[in-house]
PDB file of N, CA and C in Angstrom:
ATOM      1  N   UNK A   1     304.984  65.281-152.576  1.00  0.00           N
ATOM      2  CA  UNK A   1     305.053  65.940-151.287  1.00  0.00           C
ATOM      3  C   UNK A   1     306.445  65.697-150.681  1.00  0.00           C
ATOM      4  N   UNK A   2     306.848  66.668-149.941  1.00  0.00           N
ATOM      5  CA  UNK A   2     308.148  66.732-149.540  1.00  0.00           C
ATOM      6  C   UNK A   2     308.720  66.058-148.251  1.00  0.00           C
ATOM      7  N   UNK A   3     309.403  64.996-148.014  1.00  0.00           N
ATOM      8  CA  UNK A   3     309.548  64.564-146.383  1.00  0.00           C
ATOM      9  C   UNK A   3     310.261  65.510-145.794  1.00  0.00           C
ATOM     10  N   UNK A   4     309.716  65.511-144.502  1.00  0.00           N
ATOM     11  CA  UNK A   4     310.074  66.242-143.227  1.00  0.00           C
ATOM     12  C   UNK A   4     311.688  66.253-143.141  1.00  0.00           C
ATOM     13  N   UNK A   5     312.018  66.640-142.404  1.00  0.00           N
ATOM     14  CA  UNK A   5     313.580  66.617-141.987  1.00  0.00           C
ATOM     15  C   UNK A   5     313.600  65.047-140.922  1.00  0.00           C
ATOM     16  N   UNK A   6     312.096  65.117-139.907  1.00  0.00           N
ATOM     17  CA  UNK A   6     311.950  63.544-139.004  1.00  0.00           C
ATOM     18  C   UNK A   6     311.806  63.014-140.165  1.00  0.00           C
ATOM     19  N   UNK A   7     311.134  62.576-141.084  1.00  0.00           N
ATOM     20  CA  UNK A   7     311.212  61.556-141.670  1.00  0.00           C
ATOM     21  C   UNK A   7     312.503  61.008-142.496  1.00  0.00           C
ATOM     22  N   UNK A   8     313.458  62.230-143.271  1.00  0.00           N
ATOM     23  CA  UNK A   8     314.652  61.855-143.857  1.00  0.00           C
ATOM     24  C   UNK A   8     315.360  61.460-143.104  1.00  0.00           C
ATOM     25  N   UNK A   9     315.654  61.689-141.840  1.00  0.00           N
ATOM     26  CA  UNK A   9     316.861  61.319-140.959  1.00  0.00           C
ATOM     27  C   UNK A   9     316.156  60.321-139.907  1.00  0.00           C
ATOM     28  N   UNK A  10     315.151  59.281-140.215  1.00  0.00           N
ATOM     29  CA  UNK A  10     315.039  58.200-139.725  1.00  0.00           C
ATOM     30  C   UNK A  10     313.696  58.453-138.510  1.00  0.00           C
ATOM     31  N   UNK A  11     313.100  59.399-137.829  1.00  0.00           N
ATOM     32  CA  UNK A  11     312.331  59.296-137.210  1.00  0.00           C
ATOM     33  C   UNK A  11     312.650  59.276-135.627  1.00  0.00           C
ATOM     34  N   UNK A  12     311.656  59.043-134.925  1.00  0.00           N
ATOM     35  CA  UNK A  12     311.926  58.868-133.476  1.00  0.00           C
ATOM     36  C   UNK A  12     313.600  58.059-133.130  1.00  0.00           C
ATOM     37  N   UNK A  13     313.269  57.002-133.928  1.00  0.00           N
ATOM     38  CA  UNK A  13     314.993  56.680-133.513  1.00  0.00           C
ATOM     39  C   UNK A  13     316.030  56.950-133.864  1.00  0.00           C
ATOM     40  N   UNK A  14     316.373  57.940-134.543  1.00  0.00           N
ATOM     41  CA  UNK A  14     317.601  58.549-135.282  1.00  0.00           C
ATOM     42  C   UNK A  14     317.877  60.084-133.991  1.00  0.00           C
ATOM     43  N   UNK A  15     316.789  60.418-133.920  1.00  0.00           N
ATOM     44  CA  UNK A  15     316.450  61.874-132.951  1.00  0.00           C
ATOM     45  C   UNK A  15     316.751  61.543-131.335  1.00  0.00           C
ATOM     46  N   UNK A  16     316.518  60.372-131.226  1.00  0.00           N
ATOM     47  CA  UNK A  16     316.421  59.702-130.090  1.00  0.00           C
ATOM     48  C   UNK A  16     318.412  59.721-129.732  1.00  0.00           C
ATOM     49  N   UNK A  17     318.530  58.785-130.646  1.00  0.00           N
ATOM     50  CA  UNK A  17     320.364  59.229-130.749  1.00  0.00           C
ATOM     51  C   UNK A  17     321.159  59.771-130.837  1.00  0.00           C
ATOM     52  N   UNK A  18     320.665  61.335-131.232  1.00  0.00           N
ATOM     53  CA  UNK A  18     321.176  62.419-131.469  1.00  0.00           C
ATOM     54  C   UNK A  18     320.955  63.228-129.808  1.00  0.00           C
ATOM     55  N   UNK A  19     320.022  62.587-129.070  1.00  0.00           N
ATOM     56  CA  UNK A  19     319.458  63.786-128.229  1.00  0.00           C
ATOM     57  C   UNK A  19     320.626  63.241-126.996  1.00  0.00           C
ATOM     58  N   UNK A  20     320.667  61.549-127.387  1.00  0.00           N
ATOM     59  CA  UNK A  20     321.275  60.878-125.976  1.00  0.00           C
ATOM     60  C   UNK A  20     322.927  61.796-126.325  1.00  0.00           C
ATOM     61  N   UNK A  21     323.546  61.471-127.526  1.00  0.00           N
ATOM     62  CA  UNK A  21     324.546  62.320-127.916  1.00  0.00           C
ATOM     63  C   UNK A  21     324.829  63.695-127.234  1.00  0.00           C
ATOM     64  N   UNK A  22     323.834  64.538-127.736  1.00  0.00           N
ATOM     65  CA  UNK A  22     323.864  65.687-127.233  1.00  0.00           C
ATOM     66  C   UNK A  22     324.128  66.553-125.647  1.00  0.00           C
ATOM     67  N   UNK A  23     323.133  65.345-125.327  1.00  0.00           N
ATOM     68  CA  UNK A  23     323.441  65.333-123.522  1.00  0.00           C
ATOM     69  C   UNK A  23     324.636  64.907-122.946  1.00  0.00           C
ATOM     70  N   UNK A  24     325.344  64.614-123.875  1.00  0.00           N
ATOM     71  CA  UNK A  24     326.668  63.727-123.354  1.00  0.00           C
ATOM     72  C   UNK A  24     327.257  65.015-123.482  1.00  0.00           C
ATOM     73  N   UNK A  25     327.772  65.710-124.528  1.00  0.00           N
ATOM     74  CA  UNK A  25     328.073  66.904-124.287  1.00  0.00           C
ATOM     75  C   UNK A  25     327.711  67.935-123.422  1.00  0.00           C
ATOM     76  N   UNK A  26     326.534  68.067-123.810  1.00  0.00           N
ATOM     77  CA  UNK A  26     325.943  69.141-122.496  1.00  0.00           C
ATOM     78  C   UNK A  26     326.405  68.912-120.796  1.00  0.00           C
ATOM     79  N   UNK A  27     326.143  67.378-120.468  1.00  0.00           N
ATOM     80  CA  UNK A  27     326.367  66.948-119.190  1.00  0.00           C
ATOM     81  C   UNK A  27     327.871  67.636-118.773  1.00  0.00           C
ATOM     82  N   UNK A  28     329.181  67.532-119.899  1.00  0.00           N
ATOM     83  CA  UNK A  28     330.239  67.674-120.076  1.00  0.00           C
ATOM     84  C   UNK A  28     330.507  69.134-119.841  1.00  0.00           C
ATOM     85  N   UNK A  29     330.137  70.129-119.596  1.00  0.00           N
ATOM     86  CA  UNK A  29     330.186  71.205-120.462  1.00  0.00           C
ATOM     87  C   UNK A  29     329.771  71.730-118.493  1.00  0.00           C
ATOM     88  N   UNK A  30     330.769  72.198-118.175  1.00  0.00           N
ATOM     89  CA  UNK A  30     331.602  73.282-116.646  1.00  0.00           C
ATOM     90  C   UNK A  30     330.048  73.975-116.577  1.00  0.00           C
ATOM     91  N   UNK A  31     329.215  74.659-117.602  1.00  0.00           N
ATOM     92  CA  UNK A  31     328.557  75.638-117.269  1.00  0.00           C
ATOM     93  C   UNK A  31     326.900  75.727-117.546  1.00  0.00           C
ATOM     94  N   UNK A  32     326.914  74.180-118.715  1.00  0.00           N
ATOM     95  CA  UNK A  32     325.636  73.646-118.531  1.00  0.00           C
ATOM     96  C   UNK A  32     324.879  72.483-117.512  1.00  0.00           C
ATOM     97  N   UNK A  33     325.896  71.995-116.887  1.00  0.00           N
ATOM     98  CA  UNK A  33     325.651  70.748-116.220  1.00  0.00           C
ATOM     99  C   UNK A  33     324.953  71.047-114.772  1.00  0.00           C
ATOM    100  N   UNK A  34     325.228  72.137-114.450  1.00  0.00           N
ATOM    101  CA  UNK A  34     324.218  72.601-113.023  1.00  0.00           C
ATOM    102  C   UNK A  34     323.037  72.822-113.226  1.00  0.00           C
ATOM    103  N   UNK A  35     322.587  72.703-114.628  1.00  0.00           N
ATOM    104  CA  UNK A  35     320.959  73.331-114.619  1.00  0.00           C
ATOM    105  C   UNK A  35     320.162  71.976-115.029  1.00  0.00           C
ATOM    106  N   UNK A  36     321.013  71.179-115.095  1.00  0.00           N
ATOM    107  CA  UNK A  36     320.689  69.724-115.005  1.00  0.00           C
ATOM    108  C   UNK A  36     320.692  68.744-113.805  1.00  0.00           C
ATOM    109  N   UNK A  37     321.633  69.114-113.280  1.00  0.00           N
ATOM    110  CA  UNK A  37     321.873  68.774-111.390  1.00  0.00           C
ATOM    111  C   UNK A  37     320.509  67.787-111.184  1.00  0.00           C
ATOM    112  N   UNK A  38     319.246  68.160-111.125  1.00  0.00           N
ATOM    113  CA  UNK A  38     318.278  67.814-110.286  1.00  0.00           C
ATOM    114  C   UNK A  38     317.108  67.482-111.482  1.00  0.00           C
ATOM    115  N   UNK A  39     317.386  66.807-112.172  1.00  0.00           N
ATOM    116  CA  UNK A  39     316.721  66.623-113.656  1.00  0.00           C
ATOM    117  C   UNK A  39     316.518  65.408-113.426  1.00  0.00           C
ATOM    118  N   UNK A  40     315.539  64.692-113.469  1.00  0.00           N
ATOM    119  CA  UNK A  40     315.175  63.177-114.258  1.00  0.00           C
ATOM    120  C   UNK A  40     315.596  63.490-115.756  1.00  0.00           C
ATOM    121  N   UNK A  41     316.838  62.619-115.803  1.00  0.00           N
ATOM    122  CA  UNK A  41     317.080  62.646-117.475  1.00  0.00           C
ATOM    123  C   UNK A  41     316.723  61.874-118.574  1.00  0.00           C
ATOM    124  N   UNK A  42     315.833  60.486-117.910  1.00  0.00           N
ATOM    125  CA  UNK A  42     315.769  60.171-118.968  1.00  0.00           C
ATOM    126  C   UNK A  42     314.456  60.641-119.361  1.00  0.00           C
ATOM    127  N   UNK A  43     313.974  61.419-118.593  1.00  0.00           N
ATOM    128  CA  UNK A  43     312.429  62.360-118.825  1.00  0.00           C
ATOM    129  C   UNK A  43     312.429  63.218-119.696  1.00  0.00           C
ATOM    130  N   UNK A  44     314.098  63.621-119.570  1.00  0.00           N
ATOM    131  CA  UNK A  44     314.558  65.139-119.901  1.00  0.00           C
ATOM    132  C   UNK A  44     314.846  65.127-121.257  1.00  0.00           C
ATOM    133  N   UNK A  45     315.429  63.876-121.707  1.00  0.00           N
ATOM    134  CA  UNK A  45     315.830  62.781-123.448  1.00  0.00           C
ATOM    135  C   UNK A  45     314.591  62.559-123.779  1.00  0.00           C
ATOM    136  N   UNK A  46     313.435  62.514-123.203  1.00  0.00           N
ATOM    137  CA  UNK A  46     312.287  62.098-123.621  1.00  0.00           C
ATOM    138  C   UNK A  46     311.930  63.245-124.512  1.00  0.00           C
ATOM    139  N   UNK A  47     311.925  64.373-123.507  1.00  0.00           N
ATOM    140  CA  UNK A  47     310.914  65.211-123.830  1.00  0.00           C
ATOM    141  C   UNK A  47     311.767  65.938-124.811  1.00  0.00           C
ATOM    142  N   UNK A  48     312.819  66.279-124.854  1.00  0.00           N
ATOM    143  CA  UNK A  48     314.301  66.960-125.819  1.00  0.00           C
ATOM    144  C   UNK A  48     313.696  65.911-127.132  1.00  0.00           C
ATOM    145  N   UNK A  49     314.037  64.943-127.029  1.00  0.00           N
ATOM    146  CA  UNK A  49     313.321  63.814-128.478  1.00  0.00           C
ATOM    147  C   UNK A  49     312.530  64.699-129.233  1.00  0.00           C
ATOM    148  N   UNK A  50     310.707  64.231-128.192  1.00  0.00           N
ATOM    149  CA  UNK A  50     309.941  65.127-129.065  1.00  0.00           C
ATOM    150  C   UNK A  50     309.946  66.285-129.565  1.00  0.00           C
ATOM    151  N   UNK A  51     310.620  67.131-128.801  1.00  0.00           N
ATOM    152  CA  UNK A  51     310.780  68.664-128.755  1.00  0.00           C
ATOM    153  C   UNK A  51     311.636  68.506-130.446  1.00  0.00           C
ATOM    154  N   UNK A  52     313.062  68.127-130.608  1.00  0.00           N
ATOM    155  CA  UNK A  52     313.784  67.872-131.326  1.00  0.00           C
ATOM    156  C   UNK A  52     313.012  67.496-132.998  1.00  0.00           C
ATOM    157  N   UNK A  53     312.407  66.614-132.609  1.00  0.00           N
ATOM    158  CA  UNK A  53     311.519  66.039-133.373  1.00  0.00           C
ATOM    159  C   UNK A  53     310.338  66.963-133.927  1.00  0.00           C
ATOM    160  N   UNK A  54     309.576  67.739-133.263  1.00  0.00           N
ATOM    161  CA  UNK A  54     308.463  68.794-133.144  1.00  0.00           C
ATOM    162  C   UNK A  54     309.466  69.814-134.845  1.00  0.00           C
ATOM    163  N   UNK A  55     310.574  70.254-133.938  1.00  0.00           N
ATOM    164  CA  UNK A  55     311.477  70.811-135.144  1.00  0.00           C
ATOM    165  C   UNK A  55     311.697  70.522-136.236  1.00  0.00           C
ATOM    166  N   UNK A  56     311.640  69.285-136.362  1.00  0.00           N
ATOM    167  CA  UNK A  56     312.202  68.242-137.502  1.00  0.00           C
ATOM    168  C   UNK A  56     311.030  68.168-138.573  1.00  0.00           C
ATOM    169  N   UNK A  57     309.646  68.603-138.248  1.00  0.00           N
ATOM    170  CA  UNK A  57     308.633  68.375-138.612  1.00  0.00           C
ATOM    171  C   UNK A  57     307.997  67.317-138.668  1.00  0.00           C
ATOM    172  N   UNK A  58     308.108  66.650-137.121  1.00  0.00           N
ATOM    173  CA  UNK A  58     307.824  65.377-136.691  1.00  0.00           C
ATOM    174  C   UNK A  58     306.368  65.926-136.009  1.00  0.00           C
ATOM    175  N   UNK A  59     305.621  64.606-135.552  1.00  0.00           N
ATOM    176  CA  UNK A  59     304.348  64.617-134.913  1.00  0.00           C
ATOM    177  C   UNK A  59     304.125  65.452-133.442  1.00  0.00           C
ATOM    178  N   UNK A  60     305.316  65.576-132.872  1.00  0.00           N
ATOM    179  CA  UNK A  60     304.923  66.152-131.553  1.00  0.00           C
ATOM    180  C   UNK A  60     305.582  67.578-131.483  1.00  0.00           C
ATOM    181  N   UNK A  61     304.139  68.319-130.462  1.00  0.00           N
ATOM    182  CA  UNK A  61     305.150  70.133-130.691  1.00  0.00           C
ATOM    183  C   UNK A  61     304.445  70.419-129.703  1.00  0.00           C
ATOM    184  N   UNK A  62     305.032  71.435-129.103  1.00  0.00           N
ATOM    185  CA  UNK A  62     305.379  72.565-127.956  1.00  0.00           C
ATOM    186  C   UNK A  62     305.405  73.656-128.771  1.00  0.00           C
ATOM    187  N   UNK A  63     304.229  74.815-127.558  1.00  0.00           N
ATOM    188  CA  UNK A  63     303.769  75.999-128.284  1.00  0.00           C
ATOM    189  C   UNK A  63     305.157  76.520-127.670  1.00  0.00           C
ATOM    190  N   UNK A  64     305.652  78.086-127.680  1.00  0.00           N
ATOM    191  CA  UNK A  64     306.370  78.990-126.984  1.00  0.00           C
ATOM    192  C   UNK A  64     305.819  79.015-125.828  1.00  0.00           C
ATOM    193  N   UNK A  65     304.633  79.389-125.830  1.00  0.00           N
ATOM    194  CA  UNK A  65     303.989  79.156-124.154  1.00  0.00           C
ATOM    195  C   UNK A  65     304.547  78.313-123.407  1.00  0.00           C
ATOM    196  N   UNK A  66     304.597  77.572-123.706  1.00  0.00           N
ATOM    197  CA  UNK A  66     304.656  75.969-123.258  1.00  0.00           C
ATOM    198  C   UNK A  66     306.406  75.780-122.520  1.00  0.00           C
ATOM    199  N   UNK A  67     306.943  76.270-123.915  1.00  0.00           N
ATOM    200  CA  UNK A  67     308.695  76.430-123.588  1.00  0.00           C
ATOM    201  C   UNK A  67     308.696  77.731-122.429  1.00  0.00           C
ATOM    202  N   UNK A  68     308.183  78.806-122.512  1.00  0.00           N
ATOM    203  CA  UNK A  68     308.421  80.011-121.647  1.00  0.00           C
ATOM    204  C   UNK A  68     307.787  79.234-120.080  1.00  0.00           C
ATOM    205  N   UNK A  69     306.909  78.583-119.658  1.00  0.00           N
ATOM    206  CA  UNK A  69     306.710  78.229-118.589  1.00  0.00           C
ATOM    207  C   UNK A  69     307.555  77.435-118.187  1.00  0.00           C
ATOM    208  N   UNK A  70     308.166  76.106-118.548  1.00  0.00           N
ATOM    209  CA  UNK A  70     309.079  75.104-118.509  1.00  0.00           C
ATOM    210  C   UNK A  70     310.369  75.793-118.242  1.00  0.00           C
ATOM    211  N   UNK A  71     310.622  76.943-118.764  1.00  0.00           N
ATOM    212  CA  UNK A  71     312.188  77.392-118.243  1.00  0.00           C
ATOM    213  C   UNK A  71     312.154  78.605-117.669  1.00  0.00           C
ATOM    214  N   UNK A  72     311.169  79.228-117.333  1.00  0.00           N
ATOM    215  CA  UNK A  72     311.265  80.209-116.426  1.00  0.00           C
ATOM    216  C   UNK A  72     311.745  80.340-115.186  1.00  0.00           C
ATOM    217  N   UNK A  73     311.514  79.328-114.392  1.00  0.00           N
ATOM    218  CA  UNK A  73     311.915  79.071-113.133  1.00  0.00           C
ATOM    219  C   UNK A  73     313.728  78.743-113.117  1.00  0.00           C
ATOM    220  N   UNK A  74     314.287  78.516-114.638  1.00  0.00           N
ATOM    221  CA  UNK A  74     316.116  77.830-114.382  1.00  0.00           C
ATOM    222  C   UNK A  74     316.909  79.262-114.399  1.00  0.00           C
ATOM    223  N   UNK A  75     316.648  80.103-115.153  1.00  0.00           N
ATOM    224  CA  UNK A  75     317.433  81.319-115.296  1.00  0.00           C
ATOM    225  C   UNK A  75     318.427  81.183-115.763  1.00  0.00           C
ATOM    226  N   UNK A  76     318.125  80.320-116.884  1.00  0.00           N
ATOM    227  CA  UNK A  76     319.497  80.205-118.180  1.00  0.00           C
ATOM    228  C   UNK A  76     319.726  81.285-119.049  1.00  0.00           C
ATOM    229  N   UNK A  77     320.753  81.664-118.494  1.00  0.00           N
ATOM    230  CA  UNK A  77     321.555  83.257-119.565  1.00  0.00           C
ATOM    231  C   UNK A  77     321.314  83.244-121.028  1.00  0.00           C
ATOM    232  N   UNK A  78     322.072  84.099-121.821  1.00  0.00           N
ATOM    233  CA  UNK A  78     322.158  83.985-123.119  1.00  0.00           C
ATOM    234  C   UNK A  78     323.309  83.217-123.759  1.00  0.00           C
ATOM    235  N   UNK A  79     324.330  83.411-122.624  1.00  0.00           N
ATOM    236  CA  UNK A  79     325.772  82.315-122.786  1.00  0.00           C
ATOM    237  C   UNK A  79     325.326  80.967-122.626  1.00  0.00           C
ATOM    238  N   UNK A  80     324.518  80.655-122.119  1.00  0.00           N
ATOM    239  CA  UNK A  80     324.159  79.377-121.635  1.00  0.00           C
ATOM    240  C   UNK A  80     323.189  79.044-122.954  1.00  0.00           C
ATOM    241  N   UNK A  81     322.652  79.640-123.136  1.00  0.00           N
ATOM    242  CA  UNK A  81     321.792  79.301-124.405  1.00  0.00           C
ATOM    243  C   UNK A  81     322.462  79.075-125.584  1.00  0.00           C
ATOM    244  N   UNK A  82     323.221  80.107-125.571  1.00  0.00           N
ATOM    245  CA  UNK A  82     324.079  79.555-127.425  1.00  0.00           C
ATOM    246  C   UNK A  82     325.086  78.537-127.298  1.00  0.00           C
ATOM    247  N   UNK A  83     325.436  78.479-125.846  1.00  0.00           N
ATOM    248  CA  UNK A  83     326.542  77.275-125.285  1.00  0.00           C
ATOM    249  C   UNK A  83     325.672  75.871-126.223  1.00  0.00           C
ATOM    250  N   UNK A  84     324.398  75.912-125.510  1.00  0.00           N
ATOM    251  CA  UNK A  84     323.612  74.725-125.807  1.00  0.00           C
ATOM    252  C   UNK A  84     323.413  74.714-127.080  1.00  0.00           C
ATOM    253  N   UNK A  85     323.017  75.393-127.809  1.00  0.00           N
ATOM    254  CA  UNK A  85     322.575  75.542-128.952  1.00  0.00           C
ATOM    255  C   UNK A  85     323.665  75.213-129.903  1.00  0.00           C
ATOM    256  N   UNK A  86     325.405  75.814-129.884  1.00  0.00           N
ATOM    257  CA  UNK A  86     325.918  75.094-130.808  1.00  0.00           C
ATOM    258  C   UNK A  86     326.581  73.778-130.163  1.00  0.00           C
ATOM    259  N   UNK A  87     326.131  72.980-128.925  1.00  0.00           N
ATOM    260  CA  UNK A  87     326.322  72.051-128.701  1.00  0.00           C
ATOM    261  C   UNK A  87     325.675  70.942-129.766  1.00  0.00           C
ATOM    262  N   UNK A  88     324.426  71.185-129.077  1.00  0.00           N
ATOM    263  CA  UNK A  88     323.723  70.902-130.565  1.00  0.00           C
ATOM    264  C   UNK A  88     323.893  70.479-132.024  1.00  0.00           C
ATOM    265  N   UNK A  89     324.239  72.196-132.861  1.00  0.00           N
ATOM    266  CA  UNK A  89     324.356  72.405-133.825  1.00  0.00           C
ATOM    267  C   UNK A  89     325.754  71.249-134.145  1.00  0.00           C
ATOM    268  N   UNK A  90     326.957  71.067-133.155  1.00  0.00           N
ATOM    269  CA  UNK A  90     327.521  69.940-133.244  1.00  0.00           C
ATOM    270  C   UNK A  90     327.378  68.998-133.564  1.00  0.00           C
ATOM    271  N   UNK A  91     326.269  68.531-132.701  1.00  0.00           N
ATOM    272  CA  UNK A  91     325.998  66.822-132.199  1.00  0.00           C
ATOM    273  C   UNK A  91     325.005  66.710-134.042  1.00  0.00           C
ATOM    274  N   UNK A  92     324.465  67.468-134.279  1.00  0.00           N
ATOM    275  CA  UNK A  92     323.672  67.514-135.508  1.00  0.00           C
ATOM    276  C   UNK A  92     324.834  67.162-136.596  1.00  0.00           C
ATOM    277  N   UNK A  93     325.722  67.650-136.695  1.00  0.00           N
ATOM    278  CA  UNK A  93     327.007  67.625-137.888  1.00  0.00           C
ATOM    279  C   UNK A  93     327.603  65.869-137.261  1.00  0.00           C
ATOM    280  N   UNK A  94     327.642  66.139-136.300  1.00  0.00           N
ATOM    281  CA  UNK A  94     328.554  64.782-135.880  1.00  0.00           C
ATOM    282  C   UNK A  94     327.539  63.376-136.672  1.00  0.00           C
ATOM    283  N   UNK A  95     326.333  63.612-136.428  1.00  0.00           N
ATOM    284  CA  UNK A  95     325.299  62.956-136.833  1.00  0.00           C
ATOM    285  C   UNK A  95     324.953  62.961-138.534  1.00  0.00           C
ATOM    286  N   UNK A  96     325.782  63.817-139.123  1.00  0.00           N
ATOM    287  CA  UNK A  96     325.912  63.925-140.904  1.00  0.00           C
ATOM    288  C   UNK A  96     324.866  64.297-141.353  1.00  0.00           C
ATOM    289  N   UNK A  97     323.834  65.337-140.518  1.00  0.00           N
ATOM    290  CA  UNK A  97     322.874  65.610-140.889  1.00  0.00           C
ATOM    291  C   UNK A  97     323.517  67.070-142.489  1.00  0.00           C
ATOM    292  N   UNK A  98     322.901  66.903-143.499  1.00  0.00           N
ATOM    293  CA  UNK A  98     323.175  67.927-144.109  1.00  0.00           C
ATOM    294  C   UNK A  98     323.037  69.510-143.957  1.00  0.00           C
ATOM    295  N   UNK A  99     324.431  70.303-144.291  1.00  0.00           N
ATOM    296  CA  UNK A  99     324.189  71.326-144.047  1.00  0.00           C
ATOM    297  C   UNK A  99     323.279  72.420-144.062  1.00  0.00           C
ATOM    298  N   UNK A 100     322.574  72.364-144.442  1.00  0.00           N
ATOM    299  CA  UNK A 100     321.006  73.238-144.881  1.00  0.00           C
ATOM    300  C   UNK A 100     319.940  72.687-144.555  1.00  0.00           C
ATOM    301  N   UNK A 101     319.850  71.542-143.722  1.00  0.00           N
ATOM    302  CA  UNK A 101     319.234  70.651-142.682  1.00  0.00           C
ATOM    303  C   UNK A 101     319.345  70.797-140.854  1.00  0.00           C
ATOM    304  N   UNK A 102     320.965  71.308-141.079  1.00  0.00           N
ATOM    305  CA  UNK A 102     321.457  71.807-139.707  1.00  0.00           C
ATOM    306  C   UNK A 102     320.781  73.230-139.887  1.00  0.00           C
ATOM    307  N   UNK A 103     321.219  73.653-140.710  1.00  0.00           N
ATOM    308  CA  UNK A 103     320.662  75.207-140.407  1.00  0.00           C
ATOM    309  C   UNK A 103     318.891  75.379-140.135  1.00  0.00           C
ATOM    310  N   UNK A 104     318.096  74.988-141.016  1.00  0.00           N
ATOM    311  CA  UNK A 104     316.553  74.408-140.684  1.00  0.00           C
ATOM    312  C   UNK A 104     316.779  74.107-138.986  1.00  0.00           C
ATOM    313  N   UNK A 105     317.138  73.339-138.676  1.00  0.00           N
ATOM    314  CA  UNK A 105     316.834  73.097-137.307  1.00  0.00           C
ATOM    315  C   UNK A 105     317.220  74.273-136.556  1.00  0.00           C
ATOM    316  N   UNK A 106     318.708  74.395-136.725  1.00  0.00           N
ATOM    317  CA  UNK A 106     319.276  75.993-135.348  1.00  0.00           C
ATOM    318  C   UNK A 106     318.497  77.125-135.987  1.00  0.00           C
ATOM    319  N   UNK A 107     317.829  77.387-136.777  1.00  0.00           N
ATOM    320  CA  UNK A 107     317.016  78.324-137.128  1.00  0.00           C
ATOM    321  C   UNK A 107     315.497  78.409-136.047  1.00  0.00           C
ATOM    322  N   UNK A 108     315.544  77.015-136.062  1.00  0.00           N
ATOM    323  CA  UNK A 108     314.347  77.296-135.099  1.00  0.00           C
ATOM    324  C   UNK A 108     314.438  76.927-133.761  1.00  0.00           C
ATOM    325  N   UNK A 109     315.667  76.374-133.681  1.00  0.00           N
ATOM    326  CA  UNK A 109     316.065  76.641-131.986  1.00  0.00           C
ATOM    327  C   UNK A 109     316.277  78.102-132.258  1.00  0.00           C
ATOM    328  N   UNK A 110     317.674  78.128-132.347  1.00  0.00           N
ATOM    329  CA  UNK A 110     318.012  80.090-131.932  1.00  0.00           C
ATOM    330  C   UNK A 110     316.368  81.170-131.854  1.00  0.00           C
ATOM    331  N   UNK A 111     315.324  80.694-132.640  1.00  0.00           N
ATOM    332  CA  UNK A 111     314.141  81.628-132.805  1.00  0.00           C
ATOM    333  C   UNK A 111     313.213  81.133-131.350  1.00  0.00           C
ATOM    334  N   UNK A 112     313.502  80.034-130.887  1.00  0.00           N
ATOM    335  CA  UNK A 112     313.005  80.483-129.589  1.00  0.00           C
ATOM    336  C   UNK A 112     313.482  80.740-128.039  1.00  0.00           C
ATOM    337  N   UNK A 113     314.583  81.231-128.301  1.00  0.00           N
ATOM    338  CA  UNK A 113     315.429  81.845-127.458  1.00  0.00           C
ATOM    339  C   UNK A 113     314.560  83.025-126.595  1.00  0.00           C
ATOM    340  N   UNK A 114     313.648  83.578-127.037  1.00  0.00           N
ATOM    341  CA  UNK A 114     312.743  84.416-126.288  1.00  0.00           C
ATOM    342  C   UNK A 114     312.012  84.125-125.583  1.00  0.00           C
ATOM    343  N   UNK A 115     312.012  82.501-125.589  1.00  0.00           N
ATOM    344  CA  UNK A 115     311.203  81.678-124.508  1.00  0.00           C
ATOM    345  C   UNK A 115     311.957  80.927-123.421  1.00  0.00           C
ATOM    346  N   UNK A 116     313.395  80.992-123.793  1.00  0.00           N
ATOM    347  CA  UNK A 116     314.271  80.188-122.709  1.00  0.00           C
ATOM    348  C   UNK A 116     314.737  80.763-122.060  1.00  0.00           C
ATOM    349  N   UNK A 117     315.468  81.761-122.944  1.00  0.00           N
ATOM    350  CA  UNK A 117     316.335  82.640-122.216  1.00  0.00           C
ATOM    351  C   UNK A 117     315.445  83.693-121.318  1.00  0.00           C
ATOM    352  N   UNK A 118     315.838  83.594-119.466  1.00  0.00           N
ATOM    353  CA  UNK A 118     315.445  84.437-118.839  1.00  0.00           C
ATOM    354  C   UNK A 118     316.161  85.272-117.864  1.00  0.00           C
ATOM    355  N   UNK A 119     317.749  85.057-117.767  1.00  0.00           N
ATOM    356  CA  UNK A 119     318.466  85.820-117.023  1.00  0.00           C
ATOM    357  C   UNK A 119     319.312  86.051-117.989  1.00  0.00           C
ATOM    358  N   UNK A 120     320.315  87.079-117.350  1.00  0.00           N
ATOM    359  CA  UNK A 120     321.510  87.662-118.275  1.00  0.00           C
ATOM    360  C   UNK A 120     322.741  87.116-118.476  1.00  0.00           C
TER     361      UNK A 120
END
């Protein structure tokens, strides 16, 4: 049987380091950092973890439902979305995850972009 992508790259605590990473960028970043403004973050690393993890083919997951209610109310564009997304796809390489490992993951971020993205 085949391990997960969570299990090859270490589990909750490997994802966990990648997510704190990630936010460091994002926080950084002129045009993502306002939709964070008023965020409990370390709620926000929590839940990005599992979410992250959910992807990875780890234990915890979020339907689309679930994502479409949670960001409906921010009105994050489509610039704002791929902003994040190859922030990401970064922090994933910076992290030596293998290339066809990165892609597995932004494959299934970018695919739920129909649940985040709600303004133009």
């Amino acid at each position: 049987m085949a391990r997960s992508l969570f299990e090859k790259y270490g589990g909750f605590g490997k994802v966990s380091k990648i997510v704190l990473a990630f936010y460091d960028k994002v926080l950084d970043s002129e045009n993502l950092a306002d939709y964070f403004e008023a965020i409990d973050m370390r709620r926000q690393i929590d839940h990005q973890t599992k979410f992250i993890s959910s992807l990875m083919g780890g234990p915890a997951s979020f339907s689309n439902q679930h994502l479409q209610e949670i960001h409906a109310h921010l009105g994050i564009d489509r610039r704002s979305f791929e902003e994040l997304a190859s922030l990401l796809e970064e922090t994933l390489e910076d992290f030596e995850l293998e290339p066809p490992d990165v892609h597995r993951v932004m494959v299934e971020v970018r695919g739920r972009a129909g649940f985040i993205v709600t303004g133009d």
